[in-house]
Protein backbone atom coordinates (compact mmCIF):
# COMPACT_ATOMS: atom_id res chain seq x y z
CA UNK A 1 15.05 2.57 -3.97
CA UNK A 2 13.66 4.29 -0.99
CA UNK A 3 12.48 2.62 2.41
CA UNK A 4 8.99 4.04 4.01
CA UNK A 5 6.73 2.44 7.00
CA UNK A 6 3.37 2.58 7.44
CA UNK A 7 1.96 4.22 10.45
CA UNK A 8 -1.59 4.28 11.28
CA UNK A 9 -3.43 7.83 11.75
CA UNK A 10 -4.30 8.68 15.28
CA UNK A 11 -8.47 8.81 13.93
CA UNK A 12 -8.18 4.93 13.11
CA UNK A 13 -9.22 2.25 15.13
CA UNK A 14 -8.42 -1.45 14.74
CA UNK A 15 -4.29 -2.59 14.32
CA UNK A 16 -3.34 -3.39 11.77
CA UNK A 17 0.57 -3.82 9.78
CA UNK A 18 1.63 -0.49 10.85
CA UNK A 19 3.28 1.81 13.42
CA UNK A 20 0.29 3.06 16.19
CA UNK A 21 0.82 5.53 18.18
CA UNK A 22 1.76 9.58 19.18
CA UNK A 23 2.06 11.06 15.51
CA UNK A 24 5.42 12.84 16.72
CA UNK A 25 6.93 10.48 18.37
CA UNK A 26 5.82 8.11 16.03
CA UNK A 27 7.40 9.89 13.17
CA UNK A 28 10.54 10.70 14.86
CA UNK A 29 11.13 7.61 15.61
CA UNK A 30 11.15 6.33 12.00
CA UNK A 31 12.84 9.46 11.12
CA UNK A 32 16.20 8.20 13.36
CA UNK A 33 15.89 4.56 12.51
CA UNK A 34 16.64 5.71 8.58
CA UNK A 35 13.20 5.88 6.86
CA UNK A 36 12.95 8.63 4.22
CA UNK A 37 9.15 7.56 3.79
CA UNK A 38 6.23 7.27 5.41
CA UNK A 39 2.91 5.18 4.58
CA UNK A 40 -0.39 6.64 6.03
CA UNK A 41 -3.09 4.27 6.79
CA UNK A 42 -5.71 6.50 6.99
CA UNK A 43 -9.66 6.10 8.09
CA UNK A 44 -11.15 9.62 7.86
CA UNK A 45 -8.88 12.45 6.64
CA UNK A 46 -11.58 15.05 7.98
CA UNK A 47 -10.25 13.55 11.86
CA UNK A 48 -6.85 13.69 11.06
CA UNK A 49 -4.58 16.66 12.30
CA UNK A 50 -3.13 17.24 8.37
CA UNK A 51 -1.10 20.58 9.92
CA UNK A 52 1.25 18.29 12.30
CA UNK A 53 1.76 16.29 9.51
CA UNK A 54 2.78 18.90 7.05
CA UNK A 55 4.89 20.54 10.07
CA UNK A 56 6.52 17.41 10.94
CA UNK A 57 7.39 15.86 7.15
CA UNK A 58 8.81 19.43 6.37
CA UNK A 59 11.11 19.48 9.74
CA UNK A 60 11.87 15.67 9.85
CA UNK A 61 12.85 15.71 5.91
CA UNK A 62 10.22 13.03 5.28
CA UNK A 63 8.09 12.18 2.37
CA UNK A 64 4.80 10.74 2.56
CA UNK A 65 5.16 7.82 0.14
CA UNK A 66 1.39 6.88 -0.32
CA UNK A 67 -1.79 6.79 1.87
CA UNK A 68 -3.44 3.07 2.57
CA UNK A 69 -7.26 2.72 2.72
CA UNK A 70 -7.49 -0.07 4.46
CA UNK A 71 -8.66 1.39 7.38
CA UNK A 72 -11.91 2.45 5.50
CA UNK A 73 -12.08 -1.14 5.15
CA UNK A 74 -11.40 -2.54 8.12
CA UNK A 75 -13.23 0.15 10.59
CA UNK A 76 -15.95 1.37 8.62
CA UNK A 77 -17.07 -1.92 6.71
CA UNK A 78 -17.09 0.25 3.28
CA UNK A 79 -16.26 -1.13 0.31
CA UNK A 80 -17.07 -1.00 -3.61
CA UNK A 81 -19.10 -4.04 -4.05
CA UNK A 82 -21.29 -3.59 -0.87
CA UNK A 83 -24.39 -5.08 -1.07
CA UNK A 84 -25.79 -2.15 0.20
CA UNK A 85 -26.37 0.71 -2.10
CA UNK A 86 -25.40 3.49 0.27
CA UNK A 87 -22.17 1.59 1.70
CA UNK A 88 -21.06 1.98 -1.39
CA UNK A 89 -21.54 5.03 -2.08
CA UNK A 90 -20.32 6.09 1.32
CA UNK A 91 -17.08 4.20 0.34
CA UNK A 92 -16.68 6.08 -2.92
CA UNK A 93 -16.49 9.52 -0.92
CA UNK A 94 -14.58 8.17 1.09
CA UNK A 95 -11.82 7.13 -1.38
CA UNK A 96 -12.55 10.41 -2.92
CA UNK A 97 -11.68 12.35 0.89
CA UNK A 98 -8.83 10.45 1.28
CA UNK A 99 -7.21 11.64 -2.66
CA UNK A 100 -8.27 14.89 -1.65
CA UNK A 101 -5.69 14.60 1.57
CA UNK A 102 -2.83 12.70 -0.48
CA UNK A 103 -3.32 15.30 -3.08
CA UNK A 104 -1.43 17.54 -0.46
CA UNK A 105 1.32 15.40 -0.31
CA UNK A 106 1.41 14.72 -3.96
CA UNK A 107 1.49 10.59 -3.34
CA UNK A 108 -0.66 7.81 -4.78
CA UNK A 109 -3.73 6.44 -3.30
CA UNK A 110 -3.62 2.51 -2.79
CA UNK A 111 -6.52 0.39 -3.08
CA UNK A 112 -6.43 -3.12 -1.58
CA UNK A 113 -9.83 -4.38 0.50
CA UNK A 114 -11.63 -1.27 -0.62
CA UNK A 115 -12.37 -2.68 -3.66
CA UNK A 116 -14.50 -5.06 -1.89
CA UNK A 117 -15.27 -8.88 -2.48
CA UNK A 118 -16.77 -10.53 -5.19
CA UNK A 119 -20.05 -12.33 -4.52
CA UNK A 120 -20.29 -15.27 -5.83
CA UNK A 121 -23.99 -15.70 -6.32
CA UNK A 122 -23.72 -12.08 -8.02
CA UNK A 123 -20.21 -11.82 -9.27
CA UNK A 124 -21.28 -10.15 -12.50
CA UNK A 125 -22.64 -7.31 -10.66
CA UNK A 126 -20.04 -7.24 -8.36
CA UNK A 127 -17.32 -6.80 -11.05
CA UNK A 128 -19.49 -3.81 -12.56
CA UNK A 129 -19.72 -2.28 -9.22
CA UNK A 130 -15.66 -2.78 -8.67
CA UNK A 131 -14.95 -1.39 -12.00
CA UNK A 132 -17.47 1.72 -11.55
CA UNK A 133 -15.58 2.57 -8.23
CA UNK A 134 -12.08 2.50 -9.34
CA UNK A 135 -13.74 4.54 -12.46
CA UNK A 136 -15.02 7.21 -10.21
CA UNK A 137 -12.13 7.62 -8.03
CA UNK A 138 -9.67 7.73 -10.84
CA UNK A 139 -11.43 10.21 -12.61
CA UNK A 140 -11.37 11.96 -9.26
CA UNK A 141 -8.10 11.78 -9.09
CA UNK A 142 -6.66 12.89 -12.48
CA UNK A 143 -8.22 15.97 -12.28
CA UNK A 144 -5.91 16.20 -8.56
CA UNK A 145 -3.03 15.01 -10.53
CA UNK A 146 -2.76 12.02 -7.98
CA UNK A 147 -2.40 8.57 -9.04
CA UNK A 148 -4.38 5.01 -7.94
CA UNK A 149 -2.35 2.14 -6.91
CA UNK A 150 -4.02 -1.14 -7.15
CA UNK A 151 -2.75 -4.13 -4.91
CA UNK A 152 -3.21 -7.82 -5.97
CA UNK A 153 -3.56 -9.85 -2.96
CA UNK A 154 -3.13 -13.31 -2.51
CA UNK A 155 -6.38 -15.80 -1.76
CA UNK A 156 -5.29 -15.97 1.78
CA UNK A 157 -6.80 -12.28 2.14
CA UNK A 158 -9.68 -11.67 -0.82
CA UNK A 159 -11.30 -13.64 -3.54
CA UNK A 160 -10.10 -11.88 -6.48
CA UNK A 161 -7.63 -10.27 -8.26
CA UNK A 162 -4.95 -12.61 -6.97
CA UNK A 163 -1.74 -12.29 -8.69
CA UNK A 164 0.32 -9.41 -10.60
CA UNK A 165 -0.96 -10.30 -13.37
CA UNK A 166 -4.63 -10.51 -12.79
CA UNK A 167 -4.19 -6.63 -11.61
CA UNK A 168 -2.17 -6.42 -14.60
CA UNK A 169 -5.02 -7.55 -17.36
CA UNK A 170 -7.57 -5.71 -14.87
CA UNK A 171 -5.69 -2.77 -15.15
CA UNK A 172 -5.36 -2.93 -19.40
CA UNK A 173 -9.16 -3.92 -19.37
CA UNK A 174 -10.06 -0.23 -17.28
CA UNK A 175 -7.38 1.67 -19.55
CA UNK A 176 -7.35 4.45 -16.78
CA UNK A 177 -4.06 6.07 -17.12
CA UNK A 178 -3.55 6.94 -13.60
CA UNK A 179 -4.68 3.26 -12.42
CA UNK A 180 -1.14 1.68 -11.60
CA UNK A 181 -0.07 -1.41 -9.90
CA UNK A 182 1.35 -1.67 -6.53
CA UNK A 183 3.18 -5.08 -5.28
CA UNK A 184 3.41 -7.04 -2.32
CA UNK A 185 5.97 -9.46 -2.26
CA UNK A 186 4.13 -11.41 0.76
CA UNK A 187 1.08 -11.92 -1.47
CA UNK A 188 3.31 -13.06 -4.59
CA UNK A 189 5.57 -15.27 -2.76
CA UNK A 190 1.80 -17.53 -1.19
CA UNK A 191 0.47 -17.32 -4.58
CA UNK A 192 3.76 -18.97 -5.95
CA UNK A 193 4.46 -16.07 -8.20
CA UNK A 194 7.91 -15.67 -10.19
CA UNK A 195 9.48 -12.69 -8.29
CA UNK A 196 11.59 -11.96 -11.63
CA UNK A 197 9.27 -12.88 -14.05
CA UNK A 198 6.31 -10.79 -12.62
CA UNK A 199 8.79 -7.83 -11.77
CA UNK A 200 9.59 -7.51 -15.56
CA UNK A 201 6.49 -8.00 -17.14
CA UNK A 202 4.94 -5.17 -14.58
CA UNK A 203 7.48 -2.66 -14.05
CA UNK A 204 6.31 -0.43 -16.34
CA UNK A 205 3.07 0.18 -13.89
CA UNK A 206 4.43 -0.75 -10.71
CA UNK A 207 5.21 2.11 -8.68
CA UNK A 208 4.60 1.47 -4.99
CA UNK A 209 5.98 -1.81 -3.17
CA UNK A 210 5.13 -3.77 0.07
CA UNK A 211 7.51 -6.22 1.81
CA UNK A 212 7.52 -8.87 4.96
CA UNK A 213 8.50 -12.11 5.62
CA UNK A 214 6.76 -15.57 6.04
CA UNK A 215 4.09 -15.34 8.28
CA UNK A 216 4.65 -11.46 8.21
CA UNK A 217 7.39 -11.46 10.12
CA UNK A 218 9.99 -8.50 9.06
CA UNK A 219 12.25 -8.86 6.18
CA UNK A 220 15.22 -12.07 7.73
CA UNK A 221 13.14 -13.16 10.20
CA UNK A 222 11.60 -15.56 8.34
CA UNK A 223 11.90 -18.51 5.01
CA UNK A 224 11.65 -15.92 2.77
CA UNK A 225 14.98 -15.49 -0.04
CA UNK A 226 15.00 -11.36 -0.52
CA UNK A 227 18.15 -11.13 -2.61
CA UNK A 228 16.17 -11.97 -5.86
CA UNK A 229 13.87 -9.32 -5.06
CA UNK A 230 16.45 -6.60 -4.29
CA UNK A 231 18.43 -8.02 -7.52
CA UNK A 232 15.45 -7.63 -9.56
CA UNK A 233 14.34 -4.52 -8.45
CA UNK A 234 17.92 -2.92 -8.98
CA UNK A 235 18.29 -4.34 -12.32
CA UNK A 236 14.72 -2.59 -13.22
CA UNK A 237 16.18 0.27 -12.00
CA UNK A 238 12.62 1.09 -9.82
CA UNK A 239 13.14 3.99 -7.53
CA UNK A 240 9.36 3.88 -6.19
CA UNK A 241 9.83 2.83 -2.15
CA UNK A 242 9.84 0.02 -0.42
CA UNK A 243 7.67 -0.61 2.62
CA UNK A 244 7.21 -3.44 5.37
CA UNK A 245 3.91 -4.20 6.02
CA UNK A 246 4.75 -6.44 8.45
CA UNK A 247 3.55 -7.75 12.41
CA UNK A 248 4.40 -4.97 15.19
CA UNK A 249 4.94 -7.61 17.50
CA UNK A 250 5.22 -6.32 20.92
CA UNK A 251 7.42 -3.47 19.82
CA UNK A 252 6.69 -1.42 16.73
CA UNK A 253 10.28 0.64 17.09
CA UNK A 254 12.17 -3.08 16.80
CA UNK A 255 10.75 -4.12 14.35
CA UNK A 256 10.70 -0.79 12.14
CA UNK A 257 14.72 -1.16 13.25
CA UNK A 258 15.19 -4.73 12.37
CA UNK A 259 13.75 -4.63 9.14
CA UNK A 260 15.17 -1.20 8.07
CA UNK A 261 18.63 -2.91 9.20
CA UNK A 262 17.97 -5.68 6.98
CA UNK A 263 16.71 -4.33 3.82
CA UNK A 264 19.57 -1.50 3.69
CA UNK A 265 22.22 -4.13 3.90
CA UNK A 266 21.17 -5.96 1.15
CA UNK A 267 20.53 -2.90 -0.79
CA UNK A 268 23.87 -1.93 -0.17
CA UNK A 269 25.35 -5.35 -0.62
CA UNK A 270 23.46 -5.98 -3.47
CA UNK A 271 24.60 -2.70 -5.31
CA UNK A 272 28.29 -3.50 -4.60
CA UNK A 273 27.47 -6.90 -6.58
């Protein structure tokens, strides 16, 4: 197992679970707290300075673990099942942009909010439009060599595709073969899932990870038991990374620390079990 943070792209606008700030210091930062990986939350590639990135993961030793979209989502309004024709359409090059820059990191694309919502009054159409995006982009894609990571989220944050395995019967309907899961233990633990159950019965597609606390808070600071995840995970043998998407608080470098600190000692401690 490897440990990445997120860290939004100096083009995007709104905060959101991620480090914000100077790319460089930003990145050196993580760098010295102990993170081999990096998340990019990423708006618009085309605005984003891709040469300091390249120059910096090369002389830092990092590795870009996977680029978030939910940026697109959450400054831009785009999603799949827009109402609007053109919206979605607009989101679909987006996504498409956006594989094109993790194609040069070699990392998967994750898709959470950009799928869009389902409207109830149209939810038959909505599905089709859902299913015709992810079709598009993953065709996209393949040809890059670059693969799709699709994140269940609980009914705190969208109205569908809850659990692991709703993704996981979604993803077997599609039968994409770059379409893979990606989990976040925040989302399983308020839909009630079984973190050993739904580990085993979706490791086989799983191959990108998010991690916090109750209410967000960073891995410890919070109700939240983590020794049956890191168990689990070990026992799976996954090697994918690990990422807090957590609240930045007042301090993005503390928490980045604190929750580094914490998920390395069990990892440690849980490997010596």
């Amino acid at each position: 197992m490897k440990l990445a943070y997120p860290f939004l792209t100096e083009e995007t606008k709104k905060p959101l679970l991620g480090y914000k700030g100077d790319t460089k210091d930003a990145l050196s930062q993580l760098k010295g707290i102990g993170y081999s990986g990096i998340e990019l939350l990423t708006r618009n590639p085309e605005e984003v300075d891709v040469s300091l990135i390249h120059s910096l993961v090369q002389r830092l030793d990092l590795q870009i673990a996977a680029v978030g979209t939910g940026p697109v989502v959450s400054d831009d309004q785009l999603t799949f099942t827009a109402k609007n024709q053109e919206t979605r359409a607009a989101a679909v090059e987006r996504a498409k942009k956006i594989v094109d820059f993790a194609s040069q990191f070699d990392c998967p694309v994750s898709i959470g909010k950009l799928r869009g919502e389902i409207d109830k009054e149209n939810s038959d159409q909505s599905w089709v439009w859902m299913k015709e995006g992810f079709e598009q982009i993953c065709e996209y894609a393949q040809k890059a060599g670059i693969e799709v990571a699709l994140e269940p989220q609980s009914r705190t944050a969208m109205n569908n595709l809850h659990t692991t395995l709703d993704a996981f019967s979604f993803l077997e309907s599609m039968n994409l073969p770059n379409l893979k899961l990606m989990l976040d233990v925040y989302h399983m633990k308020m839909e009630g899932e079984s973190i050993t159950e739904n580990f085993e019965k979706s490791h086989k597609k799983l191959i990108y990870l998010h991690i916090a606390d109750s209410s967000r808070k960073a891995p410890g600071k919070g109700t939240f038991e983590f020794e049956e995840v890191i168990q689990s995970l070990i026992s799976l043998n996954y090697k994918g990374f690990i990422t807090p998407e957590i609240n930045q608080g007042e301090d993005s470098y503390s928490e980045a620390k604190d929750a580094f600190e914490f998920l390395i000692g069990m990892i440690k401690e849980r490997n010596r079990a």
